[in-house]
C-alpha atoms as a PDB file:
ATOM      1  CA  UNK A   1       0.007  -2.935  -1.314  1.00  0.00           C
ATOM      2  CA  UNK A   2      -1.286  -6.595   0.266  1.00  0.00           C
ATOM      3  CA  UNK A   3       0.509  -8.991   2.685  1.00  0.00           C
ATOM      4  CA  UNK A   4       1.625 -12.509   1.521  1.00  0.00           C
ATOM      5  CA  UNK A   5       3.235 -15.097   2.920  1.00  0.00           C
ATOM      6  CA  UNK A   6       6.851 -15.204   3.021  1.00  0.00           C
ATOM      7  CA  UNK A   7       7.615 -18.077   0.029  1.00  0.00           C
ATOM      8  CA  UNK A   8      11.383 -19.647   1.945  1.00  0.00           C
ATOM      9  CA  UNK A   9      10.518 -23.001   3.222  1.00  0.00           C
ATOM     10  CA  UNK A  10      12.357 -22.171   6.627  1.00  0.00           C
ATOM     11  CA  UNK A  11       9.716 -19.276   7.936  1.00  0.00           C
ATOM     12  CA  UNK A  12       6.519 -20.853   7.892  1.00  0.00           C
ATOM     13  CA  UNK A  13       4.660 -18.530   9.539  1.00  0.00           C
ATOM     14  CA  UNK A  14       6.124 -15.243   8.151  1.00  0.00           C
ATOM     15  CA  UNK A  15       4.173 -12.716   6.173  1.00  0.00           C
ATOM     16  CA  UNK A  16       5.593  -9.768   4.758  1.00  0.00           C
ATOM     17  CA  UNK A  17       3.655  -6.328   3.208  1.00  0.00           C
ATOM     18  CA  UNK A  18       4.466  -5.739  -0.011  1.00  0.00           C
ATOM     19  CA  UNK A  19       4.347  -2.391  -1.829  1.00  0.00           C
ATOM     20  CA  UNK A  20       4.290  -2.463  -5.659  1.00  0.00           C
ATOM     21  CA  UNK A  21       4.088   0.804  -8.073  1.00  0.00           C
ATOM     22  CA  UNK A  22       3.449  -0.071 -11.572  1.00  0.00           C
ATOM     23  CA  UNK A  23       4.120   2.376 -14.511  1.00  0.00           C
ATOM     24  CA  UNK A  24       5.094   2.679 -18.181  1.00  0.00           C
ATOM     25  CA  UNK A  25       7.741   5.414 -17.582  1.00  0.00           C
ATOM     26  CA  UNK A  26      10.624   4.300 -15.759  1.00  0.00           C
ATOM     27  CA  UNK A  27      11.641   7.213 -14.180  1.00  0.00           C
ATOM     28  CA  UNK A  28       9.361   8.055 -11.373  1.00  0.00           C
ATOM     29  CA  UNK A  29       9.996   4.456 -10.109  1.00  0.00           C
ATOM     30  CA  UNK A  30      13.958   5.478 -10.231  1.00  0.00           C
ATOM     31  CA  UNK A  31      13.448   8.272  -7.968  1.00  0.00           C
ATOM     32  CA  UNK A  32      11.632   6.021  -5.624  1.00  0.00           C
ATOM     33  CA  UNK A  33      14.267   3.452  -5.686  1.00  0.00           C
ATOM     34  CA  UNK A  34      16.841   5.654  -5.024  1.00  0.00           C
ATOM     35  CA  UNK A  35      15.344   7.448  -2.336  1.00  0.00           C
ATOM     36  CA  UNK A  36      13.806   4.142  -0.350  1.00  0.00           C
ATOM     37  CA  UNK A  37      15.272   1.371  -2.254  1.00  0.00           C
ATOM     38  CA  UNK A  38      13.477  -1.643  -3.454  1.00  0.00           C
ATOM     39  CA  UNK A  39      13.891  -2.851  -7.024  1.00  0.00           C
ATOM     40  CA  UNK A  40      12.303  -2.301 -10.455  1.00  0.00           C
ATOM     41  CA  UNK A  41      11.183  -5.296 -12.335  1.00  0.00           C
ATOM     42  CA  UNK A  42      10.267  -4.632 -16.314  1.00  0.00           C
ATOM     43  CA  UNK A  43       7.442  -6.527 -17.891  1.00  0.00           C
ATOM     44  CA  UNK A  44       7.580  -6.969 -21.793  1.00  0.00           C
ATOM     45  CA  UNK A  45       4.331  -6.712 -23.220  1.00  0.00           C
ATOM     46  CA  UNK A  46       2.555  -9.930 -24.956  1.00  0.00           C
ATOM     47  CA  UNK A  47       0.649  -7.334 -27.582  1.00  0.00           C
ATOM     48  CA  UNK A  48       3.603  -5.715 -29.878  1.00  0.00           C
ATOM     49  CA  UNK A  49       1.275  -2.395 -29.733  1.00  0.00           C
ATOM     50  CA  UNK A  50       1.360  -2.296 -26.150  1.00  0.00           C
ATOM     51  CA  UNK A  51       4.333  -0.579 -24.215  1.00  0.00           C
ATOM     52  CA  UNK A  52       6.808  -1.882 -21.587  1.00  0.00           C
ATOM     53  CA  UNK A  53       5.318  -1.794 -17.710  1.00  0.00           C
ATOM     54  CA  UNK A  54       7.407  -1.166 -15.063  1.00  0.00           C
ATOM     55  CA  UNK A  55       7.275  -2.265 -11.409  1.00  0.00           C
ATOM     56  CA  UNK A  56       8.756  -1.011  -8.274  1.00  0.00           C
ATOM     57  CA  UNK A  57       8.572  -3.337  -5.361  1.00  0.00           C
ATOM     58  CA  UNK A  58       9.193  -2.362  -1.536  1.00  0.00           C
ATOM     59  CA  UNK A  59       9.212  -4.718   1.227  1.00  0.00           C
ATOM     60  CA  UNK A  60      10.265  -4.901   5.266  1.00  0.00           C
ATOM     61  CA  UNK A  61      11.666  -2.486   7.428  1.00  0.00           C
ATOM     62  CA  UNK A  62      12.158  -0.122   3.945  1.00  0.00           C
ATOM     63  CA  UNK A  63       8.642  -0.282   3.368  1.00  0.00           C
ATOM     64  CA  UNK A  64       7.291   1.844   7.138  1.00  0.00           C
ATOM     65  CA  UNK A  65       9.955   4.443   6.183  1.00  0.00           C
ATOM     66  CA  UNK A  66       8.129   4.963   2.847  1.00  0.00           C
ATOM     67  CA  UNK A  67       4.704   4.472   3.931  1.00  0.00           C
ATOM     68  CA  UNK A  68       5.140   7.251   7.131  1.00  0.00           C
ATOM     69  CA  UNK A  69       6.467   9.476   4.138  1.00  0.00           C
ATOM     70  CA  UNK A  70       3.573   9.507   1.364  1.00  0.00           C
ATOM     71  CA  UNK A  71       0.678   9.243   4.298  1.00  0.00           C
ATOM     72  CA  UNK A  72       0.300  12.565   5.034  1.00  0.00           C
ATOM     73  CA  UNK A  73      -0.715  13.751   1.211  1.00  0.00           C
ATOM     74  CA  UNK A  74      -3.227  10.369   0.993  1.00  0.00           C
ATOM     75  CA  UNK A  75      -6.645  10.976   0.772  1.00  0.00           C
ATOM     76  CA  UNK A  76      -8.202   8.081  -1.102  1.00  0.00           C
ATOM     77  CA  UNK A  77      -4.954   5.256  -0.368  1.00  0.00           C
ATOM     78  CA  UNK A  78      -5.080   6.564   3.142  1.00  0.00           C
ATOM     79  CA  UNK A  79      -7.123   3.551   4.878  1.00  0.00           C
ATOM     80  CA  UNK A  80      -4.675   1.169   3.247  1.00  0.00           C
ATOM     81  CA  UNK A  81      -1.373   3.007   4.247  1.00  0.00           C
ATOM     82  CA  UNK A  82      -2.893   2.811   8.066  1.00  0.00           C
ATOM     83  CA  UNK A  83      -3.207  -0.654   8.029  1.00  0.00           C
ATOM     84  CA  UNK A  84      -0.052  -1.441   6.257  1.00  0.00           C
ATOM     85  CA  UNK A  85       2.033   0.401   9.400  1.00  0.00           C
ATOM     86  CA  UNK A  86      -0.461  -1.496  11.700  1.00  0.00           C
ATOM     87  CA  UNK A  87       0.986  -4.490   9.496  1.00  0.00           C
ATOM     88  CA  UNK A  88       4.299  -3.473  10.522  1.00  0.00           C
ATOM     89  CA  UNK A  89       4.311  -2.858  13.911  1.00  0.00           C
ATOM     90  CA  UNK A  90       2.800  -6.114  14.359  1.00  0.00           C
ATOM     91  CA  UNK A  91       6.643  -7.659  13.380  1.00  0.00           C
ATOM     92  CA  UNK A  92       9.515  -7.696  15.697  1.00  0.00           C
ATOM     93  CA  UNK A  93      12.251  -7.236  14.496  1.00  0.00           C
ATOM     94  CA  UNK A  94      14.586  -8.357  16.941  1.00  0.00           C
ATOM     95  CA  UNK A  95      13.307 -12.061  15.422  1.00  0.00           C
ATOM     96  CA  UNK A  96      14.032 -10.837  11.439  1.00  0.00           C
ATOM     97  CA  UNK A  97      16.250 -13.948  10.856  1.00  0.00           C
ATOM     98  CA  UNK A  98      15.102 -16.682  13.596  1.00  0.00           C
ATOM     99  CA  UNK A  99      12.696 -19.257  13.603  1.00  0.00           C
ATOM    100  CA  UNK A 100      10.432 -17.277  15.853  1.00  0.00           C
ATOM    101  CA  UNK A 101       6.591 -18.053  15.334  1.00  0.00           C
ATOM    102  CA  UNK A 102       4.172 -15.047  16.794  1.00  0.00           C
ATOM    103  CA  UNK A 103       1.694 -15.973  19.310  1.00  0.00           C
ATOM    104  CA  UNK A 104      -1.854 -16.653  18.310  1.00  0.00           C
ATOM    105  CA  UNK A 105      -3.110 -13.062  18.654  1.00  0.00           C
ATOM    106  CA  UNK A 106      -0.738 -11.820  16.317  1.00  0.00           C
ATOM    107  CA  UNK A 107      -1.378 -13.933  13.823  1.00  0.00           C
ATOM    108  CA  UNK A 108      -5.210 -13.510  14.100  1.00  0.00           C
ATOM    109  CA  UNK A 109      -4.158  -9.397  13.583  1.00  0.00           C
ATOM    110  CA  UNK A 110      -2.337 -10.020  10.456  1.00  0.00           C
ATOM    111  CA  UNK A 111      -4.863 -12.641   9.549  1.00  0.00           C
ATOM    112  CA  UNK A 112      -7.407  -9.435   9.808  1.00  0.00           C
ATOM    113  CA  UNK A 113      -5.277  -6.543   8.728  1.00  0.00           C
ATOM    114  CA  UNK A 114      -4.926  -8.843   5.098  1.00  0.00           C
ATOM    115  CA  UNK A 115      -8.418  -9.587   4.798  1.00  0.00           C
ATOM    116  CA  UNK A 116      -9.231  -5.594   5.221  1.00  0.00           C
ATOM    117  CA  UNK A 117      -6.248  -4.809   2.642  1.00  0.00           C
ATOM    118  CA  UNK A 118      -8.037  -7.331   0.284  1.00  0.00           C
ATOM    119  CA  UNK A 119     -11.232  -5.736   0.788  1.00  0.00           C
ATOM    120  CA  UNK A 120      -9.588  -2.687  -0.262  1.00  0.00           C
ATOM    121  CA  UNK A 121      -7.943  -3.919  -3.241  1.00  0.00           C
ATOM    122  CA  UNK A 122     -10.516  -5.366  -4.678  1.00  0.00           C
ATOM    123  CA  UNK A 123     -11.561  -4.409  -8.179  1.00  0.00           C
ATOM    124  CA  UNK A 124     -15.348  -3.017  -9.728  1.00  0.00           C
ATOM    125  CA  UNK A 125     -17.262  -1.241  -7.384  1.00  0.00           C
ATOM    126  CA  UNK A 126     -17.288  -0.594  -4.220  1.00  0.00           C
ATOM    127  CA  UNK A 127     -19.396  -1.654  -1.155  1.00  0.00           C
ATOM    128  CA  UNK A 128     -21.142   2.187  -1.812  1.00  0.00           C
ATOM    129  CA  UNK A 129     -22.364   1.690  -5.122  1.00  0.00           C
ATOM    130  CA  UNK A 130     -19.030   3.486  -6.263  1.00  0.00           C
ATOM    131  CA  UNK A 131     -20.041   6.968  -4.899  1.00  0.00           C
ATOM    132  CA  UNK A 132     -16.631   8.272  -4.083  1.00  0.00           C
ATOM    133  CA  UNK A 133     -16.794  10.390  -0.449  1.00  0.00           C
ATOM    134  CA  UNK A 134     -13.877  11.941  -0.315  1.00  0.00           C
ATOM    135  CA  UNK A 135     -12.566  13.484   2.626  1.00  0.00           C
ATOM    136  CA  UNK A 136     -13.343  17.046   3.230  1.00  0.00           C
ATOM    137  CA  UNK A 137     -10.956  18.708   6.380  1.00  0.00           C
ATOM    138  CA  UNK A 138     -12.300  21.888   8.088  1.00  0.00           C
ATOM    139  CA  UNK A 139      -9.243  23.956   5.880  1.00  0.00           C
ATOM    140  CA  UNK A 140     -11.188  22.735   2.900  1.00  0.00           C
ATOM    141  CA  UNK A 141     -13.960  23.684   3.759  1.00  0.00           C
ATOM    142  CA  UNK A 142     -12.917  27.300   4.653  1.00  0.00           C
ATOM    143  CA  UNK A 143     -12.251  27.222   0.401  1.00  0.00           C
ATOM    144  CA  UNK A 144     -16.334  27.715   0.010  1.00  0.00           C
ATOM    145  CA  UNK A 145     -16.912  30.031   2.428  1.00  0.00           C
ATOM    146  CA  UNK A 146     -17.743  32.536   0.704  1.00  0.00           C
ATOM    147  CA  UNK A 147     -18.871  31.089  -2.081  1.00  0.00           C
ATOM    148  CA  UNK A 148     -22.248  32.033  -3.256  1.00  0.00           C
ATOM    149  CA  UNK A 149     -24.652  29.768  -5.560  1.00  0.00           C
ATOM    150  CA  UNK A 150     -26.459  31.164  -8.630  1.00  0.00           C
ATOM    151  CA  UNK A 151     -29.512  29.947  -8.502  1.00  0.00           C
ATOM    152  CA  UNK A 152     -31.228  29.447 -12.500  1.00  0.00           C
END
């Protein structure tokens, strides 16, 4: 997921999140499109040994209706999902197709919201040495309650 900036000439301050799921198996991305839409884009490979890679790709008003519906089984993706409906609800829709410009604080909030998803994105390791911390909710933790710990 990252924001860009919307590539028609006629917008020139419009920014759009997009959502992208890559794979080598077409199928699971046909079940996404046809339950949120989007399109599926297929990438030959340059390397005759390597296979075909497909990509889903979700954008707009599609793209909040997908993101409320995989956010609440998200634990490591689950910063980036927040900020892409905080992306969202930043656009108004009653503008889609006009040559509105947002004011100045909403730019600086998408300007921010796409430097976090970068941040995010990034590849190598992360700011914590690459110790993963994963989230731990109280019903997980009920899971080692009564675990005991052999000691030697």
């Amino acid at each position: 997921m990252h924001v860009a900036r919307c590539s028609r000439r006629s917008f020139h301050d419009s920014w759009v999140l997009l959502i992208v799921v890559a794979n080598t198996v077409r199928g699971p991305l046909l079940f996404l499109q046809h339950t949120f839409g989007g399109f599926i884009a297929t990438k030959k490979p340059g390397n005759p040994r390597c296979k075909i890679a497909y990509t889903w790709h979700l954008q707009g008003a599609t793209a909040y209706t997908f993101l409320k519906a995989i956010q609440p089984y998200l634990r490591i993706k689950a910063q980036q999902v927040a900020l892409g409906l905080q992306f969202i609800n930043t656009i108004d829709s009653s503008h889609r197709y006009s040559r509105y410009r947002p004011d100045v604080g909403t730019k600086v909030t998408r300007v921010a919201i796409r430097d976090q998803l970068r941040q995010l994105n990034r590849r190598g390791p992360s700011d914590d040495c690459g110790i993963l911390n994963p989230v731990i909710g109280p019903s997980e933790l009920d899971l080692f309650s009564g675990l005991e710990i052999a000691n030697g």
